[in-house]
Protein backbone atom coordinates (compact mmCIF):
# COMPACT_ATOMS: atom_id res chain seq x y z
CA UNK A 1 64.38 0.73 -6.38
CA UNK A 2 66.72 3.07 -8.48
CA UNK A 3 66.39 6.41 -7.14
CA UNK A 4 68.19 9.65 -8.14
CA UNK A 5 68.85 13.00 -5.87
CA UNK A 6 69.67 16.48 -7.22
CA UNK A 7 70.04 19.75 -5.26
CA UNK A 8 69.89 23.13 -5.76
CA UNK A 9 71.36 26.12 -3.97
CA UNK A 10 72.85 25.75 -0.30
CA UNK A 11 75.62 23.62 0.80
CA UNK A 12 72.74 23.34 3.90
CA UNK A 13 70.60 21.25 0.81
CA UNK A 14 73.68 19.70 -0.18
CA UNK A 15 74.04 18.28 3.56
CA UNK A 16 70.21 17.13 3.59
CA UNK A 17 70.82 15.35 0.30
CA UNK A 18 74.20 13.21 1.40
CA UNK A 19 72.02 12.31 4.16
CA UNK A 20 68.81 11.30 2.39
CA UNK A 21 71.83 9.65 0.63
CA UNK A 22 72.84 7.51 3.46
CA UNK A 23 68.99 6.46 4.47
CA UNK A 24 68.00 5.43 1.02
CA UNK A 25 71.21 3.38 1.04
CA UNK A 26 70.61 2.12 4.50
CA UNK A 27 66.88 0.95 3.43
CA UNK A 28 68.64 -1.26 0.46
CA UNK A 29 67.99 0.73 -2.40
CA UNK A 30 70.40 2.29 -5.44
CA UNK A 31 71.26 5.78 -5.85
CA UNK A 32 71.89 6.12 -10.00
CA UNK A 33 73.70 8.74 -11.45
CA UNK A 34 71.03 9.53 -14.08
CA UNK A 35 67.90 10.72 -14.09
CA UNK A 36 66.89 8.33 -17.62
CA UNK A 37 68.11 5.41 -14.88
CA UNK A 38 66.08 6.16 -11.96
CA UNK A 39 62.24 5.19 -10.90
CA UNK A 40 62.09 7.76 -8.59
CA UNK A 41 63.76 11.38 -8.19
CA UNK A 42 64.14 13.66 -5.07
CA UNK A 43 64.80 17.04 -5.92
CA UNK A 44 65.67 19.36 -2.78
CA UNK A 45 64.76 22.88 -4.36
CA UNK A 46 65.60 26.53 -2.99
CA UNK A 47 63.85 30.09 -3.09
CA UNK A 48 66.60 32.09 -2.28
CA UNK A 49 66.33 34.20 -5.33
CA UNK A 50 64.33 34.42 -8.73
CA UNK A 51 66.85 32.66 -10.36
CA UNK A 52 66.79 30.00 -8.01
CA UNK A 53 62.98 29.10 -8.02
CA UNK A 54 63.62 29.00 -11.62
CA UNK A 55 66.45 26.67 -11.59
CA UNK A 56 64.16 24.09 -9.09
CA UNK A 57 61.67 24.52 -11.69
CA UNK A 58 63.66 23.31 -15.03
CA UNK A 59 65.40 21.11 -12.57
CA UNK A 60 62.45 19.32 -11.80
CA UNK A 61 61.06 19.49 -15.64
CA UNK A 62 64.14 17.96 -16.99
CA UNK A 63 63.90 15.05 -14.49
CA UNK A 64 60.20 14.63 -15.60
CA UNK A 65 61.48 15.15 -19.21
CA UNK A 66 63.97 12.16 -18.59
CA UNK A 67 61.13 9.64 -18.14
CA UNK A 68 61.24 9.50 -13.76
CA UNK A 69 57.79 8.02 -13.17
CA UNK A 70 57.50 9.88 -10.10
CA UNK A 71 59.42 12.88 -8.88
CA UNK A 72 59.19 13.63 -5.23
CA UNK A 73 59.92 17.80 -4.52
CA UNK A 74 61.04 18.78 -1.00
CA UNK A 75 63.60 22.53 0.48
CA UNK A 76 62.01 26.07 0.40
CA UNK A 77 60.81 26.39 -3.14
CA UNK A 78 58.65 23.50 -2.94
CA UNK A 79 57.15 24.38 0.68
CA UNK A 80 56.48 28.07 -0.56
CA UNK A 81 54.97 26.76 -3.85
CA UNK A 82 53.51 23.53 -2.95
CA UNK A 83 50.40 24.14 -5.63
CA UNK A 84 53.26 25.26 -8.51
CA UNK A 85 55.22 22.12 -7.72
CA UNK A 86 52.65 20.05 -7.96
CA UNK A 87 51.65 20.43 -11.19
CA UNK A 88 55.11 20.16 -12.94
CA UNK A 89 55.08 17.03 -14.98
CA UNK A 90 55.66 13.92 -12.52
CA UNK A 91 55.66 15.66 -9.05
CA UNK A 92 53.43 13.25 -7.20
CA UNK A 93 54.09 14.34 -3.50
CA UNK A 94 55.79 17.63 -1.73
CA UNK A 95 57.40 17.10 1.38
CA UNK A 96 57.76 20.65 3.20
CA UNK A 97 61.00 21.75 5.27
CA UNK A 98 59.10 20.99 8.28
CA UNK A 99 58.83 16.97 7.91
CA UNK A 100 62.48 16.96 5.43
CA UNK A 101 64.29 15.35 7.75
CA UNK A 102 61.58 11.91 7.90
CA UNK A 103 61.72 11.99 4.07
CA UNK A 104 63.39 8.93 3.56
CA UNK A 105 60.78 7.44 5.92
CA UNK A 106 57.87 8.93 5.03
CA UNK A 107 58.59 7.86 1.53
CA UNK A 108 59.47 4.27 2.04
CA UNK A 109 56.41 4.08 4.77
CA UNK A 110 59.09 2.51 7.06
CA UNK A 111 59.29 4.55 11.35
CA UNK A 112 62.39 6.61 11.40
CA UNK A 113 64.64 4.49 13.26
CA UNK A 114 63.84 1.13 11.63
CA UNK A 115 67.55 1.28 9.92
CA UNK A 116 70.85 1.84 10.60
CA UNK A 117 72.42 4.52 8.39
CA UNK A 118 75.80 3.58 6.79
CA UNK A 119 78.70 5.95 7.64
CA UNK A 120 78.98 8.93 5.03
CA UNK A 121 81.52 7.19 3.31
CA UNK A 122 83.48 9.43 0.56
CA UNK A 123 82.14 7.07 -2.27
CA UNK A 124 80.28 10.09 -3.46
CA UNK A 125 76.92 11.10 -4.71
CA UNK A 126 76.43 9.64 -8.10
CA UNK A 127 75.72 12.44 -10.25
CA UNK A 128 77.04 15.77 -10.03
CA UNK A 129 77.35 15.62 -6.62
CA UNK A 130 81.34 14.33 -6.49
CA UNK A 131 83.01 15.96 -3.04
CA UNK A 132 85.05 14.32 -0.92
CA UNK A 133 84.06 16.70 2.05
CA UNK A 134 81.09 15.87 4.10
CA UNK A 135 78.44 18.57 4.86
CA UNK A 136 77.36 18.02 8.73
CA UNK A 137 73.66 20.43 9.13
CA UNK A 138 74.20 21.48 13.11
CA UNK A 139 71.31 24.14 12.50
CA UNK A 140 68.23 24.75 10.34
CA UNK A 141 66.23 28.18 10.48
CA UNK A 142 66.56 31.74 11.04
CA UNK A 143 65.12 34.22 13.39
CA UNK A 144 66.75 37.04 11.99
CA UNK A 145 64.40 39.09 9.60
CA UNK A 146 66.33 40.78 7.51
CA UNK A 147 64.02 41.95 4.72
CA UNK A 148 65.26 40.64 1.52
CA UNK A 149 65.65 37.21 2.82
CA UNK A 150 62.67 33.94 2.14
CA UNK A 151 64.80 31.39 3.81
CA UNK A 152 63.49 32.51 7.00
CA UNK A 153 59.80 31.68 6.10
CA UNK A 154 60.69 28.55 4.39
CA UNK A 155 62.87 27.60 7.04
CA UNK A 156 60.77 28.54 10.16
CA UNK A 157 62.67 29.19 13.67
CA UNK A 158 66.05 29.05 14.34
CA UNK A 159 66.76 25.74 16.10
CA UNK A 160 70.07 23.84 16.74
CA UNK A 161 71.13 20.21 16.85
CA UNK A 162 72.19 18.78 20.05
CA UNK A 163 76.15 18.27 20.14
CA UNK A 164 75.53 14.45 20.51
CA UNK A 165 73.58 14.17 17.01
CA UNK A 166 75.83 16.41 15.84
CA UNK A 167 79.19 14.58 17.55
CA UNK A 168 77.53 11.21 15.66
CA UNK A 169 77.39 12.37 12.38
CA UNK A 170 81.20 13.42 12.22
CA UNK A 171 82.39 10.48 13.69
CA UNK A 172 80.60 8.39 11.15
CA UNK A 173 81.76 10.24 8.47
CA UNK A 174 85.35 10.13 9.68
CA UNK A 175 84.79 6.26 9.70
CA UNK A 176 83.54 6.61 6.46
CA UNK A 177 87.19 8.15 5.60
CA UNK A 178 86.35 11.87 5.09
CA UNK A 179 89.26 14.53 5.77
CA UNK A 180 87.23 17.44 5.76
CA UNK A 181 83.95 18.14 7.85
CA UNK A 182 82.07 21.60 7.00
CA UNK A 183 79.42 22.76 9.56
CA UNK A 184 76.76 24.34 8.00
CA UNK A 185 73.38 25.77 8.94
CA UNK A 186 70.61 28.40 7.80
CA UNK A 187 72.08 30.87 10.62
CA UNK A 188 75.08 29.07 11.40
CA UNK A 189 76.41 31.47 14.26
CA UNK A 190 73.33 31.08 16.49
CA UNK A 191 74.14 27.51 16.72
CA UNK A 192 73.67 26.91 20.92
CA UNK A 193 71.23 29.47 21.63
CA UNK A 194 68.68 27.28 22.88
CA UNK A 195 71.05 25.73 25.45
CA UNK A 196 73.19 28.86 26.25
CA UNK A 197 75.75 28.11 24.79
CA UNK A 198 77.79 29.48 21.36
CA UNK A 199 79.22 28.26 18.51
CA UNK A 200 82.69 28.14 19.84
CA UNK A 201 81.88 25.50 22.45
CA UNK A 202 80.41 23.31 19.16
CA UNK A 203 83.74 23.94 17.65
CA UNK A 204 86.16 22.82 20.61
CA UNK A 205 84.34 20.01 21.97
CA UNK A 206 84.85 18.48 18.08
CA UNK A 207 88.70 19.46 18.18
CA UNK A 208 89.04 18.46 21.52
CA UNK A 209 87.32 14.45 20.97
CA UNK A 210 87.89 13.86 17.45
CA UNK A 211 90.75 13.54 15.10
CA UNK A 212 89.39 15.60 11.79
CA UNK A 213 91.90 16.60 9.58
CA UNK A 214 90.27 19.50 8.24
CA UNK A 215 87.54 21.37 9.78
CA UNK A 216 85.39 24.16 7.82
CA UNK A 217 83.01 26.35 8.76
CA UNK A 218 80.13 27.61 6.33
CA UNK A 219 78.69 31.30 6.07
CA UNK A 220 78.70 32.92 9.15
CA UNK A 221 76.78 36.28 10.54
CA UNK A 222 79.13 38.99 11.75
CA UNK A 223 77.18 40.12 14.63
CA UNK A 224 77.34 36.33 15.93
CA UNK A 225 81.29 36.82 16.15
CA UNK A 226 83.72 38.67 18.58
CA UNK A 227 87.39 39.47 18.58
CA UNK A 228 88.06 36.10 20.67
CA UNK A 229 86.40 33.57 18.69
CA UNK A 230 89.08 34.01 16.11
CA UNK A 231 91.47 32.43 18.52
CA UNK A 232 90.19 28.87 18.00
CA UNK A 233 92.32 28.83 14.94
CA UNK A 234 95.62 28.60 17.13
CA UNK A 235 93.96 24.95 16.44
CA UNK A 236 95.51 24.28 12.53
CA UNK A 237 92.79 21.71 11.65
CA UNK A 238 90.42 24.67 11.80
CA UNK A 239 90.57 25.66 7.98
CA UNK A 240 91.72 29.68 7.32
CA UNK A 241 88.42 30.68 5.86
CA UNK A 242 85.34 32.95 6.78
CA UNK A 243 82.52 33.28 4.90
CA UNK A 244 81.39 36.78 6.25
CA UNK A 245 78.10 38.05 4.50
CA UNK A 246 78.38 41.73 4.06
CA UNK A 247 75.59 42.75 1.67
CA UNK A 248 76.13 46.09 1.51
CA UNK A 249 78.74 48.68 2.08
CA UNK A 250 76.82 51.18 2.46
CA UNK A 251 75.07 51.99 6.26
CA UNK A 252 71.84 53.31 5.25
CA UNK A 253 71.06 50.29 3.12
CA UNK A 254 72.32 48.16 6.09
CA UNK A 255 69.55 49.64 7.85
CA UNK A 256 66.93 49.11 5.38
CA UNK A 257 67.93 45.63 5.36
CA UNK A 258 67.70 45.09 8.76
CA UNK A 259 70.97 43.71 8.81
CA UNK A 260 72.42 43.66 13.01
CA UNK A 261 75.90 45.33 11.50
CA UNK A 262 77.45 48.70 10.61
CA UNK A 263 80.31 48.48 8.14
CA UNK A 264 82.18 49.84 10.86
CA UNK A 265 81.73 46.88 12.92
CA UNK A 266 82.33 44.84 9.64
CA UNK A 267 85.28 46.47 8.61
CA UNK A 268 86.64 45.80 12.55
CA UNK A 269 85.59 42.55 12.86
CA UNK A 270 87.77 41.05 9.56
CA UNK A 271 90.52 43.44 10.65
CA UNK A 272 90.65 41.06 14.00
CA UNK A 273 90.38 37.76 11.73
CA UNK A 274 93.14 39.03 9.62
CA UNK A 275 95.18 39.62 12.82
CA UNK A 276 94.36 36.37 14.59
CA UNK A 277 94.21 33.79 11.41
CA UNK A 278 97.95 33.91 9.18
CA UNK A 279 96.42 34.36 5.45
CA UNK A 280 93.17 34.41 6.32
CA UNK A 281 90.52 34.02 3.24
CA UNK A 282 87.48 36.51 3.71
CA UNK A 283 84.87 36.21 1.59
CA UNK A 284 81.71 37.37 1.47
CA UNK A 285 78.17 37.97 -0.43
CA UNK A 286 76.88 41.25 -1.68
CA UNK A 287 73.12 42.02 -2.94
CA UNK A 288 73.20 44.58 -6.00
CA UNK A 289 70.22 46.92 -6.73
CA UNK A 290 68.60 46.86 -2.74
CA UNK A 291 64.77 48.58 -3.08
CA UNK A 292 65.68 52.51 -2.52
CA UNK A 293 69.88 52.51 -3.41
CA UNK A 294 70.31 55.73 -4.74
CA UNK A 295 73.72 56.25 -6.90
CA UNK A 296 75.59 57.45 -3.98
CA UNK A 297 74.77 54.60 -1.83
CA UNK A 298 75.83 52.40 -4.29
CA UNK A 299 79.33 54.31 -4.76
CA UNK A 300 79.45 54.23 -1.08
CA UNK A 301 78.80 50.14 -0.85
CA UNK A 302 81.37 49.43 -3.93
CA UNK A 303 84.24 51.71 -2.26
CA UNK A 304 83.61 49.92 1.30
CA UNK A 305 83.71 46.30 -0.81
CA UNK A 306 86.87 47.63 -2.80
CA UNK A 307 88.35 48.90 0.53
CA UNK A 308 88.06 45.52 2.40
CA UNK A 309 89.93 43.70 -0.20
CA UNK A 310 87.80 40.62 0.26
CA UNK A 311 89.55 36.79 -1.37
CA UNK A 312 86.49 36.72 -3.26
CA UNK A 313 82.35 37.09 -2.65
CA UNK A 314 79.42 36.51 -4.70
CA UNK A 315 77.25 39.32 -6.02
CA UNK A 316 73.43 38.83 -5.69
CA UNK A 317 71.58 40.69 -8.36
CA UNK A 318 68.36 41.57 -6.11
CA UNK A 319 65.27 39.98 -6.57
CA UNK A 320 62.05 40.38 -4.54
CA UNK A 321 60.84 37.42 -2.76
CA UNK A 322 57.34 37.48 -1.95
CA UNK A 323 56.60 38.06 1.89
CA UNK A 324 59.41 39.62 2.34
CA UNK A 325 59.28 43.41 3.46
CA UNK A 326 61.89 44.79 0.42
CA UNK A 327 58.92 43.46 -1.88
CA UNK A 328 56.52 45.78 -0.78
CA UNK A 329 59.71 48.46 -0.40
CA UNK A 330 59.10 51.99 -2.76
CA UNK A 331 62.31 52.98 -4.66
CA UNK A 332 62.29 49.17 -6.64
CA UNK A 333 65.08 49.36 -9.02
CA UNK A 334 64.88 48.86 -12.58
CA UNK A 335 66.05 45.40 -13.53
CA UNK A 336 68.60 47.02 -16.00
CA UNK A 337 70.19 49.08 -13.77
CA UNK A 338 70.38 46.39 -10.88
CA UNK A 339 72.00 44.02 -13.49
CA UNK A 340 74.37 47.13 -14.19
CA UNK A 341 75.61 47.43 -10.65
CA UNK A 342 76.32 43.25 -10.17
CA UNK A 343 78.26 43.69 -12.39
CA UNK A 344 80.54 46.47 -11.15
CA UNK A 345 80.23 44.82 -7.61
CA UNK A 346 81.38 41.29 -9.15
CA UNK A 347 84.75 42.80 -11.26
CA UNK A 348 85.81 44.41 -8.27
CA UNK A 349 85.34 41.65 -6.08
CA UNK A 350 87.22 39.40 -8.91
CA UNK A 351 89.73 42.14 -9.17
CA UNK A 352 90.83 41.89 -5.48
CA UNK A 353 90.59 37.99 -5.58
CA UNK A 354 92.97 37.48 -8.37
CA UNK A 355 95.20 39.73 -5.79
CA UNK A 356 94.77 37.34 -2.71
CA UNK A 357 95.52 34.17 -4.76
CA UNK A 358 98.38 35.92 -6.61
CA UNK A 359 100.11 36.30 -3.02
CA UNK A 360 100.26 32.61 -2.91
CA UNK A 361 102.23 31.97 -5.67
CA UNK A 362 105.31 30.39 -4.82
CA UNK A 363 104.78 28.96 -1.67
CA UNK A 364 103.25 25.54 -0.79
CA UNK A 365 99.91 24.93 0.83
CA UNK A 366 98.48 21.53 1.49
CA UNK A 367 95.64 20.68 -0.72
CA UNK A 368 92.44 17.74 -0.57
CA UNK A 369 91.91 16.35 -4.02
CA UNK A 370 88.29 16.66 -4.41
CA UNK A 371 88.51 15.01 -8.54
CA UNK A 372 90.78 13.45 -10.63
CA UNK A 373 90.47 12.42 -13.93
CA UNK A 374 93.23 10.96 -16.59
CA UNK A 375 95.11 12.67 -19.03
CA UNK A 376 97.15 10.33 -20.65
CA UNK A 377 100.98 10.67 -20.89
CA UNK A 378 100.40 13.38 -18.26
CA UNK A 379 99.06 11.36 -15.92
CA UNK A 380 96.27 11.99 -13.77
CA UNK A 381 95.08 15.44 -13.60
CA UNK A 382 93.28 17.09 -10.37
CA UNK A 383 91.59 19.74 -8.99
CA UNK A 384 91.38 20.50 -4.68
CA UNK A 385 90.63 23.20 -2.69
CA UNK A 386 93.41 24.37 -0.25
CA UNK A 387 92.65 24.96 3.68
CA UNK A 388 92.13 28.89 2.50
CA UNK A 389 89.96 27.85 -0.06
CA UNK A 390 92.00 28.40 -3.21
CA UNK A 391 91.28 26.26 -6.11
CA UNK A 392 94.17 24.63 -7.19
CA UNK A 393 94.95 22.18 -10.27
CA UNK A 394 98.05 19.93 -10.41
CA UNK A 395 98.95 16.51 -12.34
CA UNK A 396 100.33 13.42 -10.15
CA UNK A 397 101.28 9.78 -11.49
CA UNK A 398 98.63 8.16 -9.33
CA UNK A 399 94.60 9.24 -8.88
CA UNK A 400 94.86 11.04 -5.36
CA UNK A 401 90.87 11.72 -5.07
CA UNK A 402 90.17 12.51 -0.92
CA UNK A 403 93.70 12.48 -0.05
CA UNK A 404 95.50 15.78 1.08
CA UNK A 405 99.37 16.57 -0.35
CA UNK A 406 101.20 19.86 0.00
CA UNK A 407 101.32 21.36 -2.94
CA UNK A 408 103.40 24.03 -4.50
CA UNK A 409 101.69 26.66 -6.26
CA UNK A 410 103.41 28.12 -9.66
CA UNK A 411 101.18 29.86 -11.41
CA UNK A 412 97.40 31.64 -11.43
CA UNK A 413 95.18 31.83 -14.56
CA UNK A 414 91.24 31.65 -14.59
CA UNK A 415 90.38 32.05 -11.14
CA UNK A 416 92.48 29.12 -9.93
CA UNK A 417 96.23 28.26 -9.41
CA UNK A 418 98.53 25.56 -10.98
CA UNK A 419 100.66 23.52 -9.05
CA UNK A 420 103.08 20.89 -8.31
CA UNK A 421 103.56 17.86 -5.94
């Protein structure tokens, strides 16, 4: 059977589609890299904002557009809008978060472990889903409740993987000839709770018994972090990037968020990265127009994000998520004006990432090819993502897709740099 996967939102989807990936492949069928091809889609949707249930939406109209005889949705839009997925054109079953993880089985009507998987080899998604990094989930839910977020209710409890699942994943994707692993999870930092134990031992025991090139670690809560968990990256292979979610600058909104952090503690916590870690990329996320921000809270959060001088950040234009407690928040803020504000937020966080990548110019950082295509006389032209998590382009005489070369960088322009070999 042809079969074709799309994902929206999270690199925690992306991770749960490479591994649908692998079990489809496993069970002898063909993953196509067109929707027109396939005679059966899996579309692994997310809730995380308005725009997002809308994207899962046209997502899974296109695909039903395209001719896919059946269209099978799963993630958090589809389990908090079974009914609404169900009658898009084509959507024949929805499998919920809870039983995600037995898709591939449930679908084929085969018991989970009546196939081997394959190693996550880098021959990559086909589709849009072209990465030469491998996604490893090590924890799914959230028992945090801060009140803006859904992913909590589509997600259930916080629960982690056991290091040996977790140990056998990266060492078949290493087999499979990956140079970078990313751990990712819906609350990351909690990872070990269950067991007593913290995300730090996750992180040594895979330094300590495998040989990874390049490890990365996905968004991570501030309150889950101290001072000494920073000094795991005396270990190199641990990439210099932290994805610290901030959401606001401002305390009182903190509060109203329920977010476990002052930007006092923020602003001390990412003064001890930039100590520990040598050109350390912070980044972070940001939610614009929060139920009740007056105008000086907002000054307040944009002076704190200006202050921090973060390597770059997305800015979330708020939306309310039904079931969530900003929803039923007074003080809603007009559309407009939210709009008004993510944009202010976003050119200052743009502002003081052209700065960070600017510093970099001149020196030479070594860089995984994550595409390559062919430009003629030129050669072959690429595009990789340094250990910092700088986007770099650079032309070589040979494709160099998944392999890692130090680079020297001579110039920035849109949001990236330009280098050399």
């Amino acid at each position: 059977m042809k079969i074709y996967l799309d994902t929206i939102g999270c690199r925690l989807n992306q991770s749960e589609i490479e591994s649908m990936a692998r079990g489809f492949r496993a069970a002898g069928h063909e993953l196509v890299d067109s929707a027109e091809a396939a005679e059966l889609a899996v579309v692994n949707t997310c809730a995380v904002t308005n725009e997002a249930a809308a994207d899962s939406r046209s997502k899974i109209r296109q695909i039903g557009c395209a001719g896919v005889p059946e269209i099978v949705a799963t993630g958090c839009w589809a389990t908090l809008q079974p009914r609404q997925a169900q009658d898009l054109p084509n959507v024949l079953r929805i499998i919920p978060n809870a039983r995600k993880d037995q898709l591939v089985a449930e679908l084929l009507n085969l018991p989970p472990e009546s196939f081997d998987l394959e190693p996550i080899a880098r021959e990559p998604l086909p589709g849009l889903h072209r990465r030469t990094r491998a996604f490893i989930k090590v924890q799914d839910g959230c028992d945090n409740h801060c009140t803006f977020c859904v992913t909590t209710i589509a997600r259930g409890e916080g629960r982690s993987r056991p290091v040996a699942e977790v140990m056998l994943d990266i060492q078949s994707a290493l087999r499979g000839g990956t140079k970078e692993i990313v751990l990712t999870g819906v609350h990351l930092g909690s990872w070990g709770q269950e067991y007593g134990k913290h995300l730090r031992d996750l992180i040594q025991v895979i330094l300590r018994e495998t040989e990874v090139p390049r490890l990365r670690l996905s968004s991570l809560e501030p309150w889950d972090l101290d001072a000494g968990f920073f000094q795991l990256w005396e270990d190199k292979r641990l990439m210099p990037h932290l994805h610290l979610p901030l959401q606001s600058g401002c305390e009182s909104t903190l509060r109203r968020m329920r977010r476990k952090t002052t930007p006092q503690t923020f602003r001390a916590l990412v003064a001890a990265a930039r100590h520990a870690i040598p050109d350390v990329a912070v980044t972070t996320d940001v939610i614009a127009g929060f139920p009740g921000e007056t105008e000086e809270e907002f000054a307040e959060s944009l002076a704190f994000v200006r202050a921090l001088d973060f390597a770059g950040g997305h800015v979330f234009t708020y939306s309310p998520r039904p079931g969530t407690g900003a929803a039923k928040m007074k003080g809603q803020i007009r559309p407009e004006l939210r709009k008004k504000r993510n944009h202010i937020l976003h050119a200052a966080l743009e502002e003081s990432a052209g700065r960070y990548r600017q510093k970099f110019v001149g020196r030479t950082l070594s860089v995984l090819w994550e595409s390559t295509s062919e430009m003629g006389e030129w050669g072959w032209r690429m595009e990789g993502l340094t250990g910092n998590y700088l986007r770099v382009n650079a032309s070589a005489t040979s494709p160099r897709w998944n392999e890692i070369d130090e680079i020297r960088l001579v110039n920035e322009t849109e949001a990236r740099l330009t280098g050399k070999p």
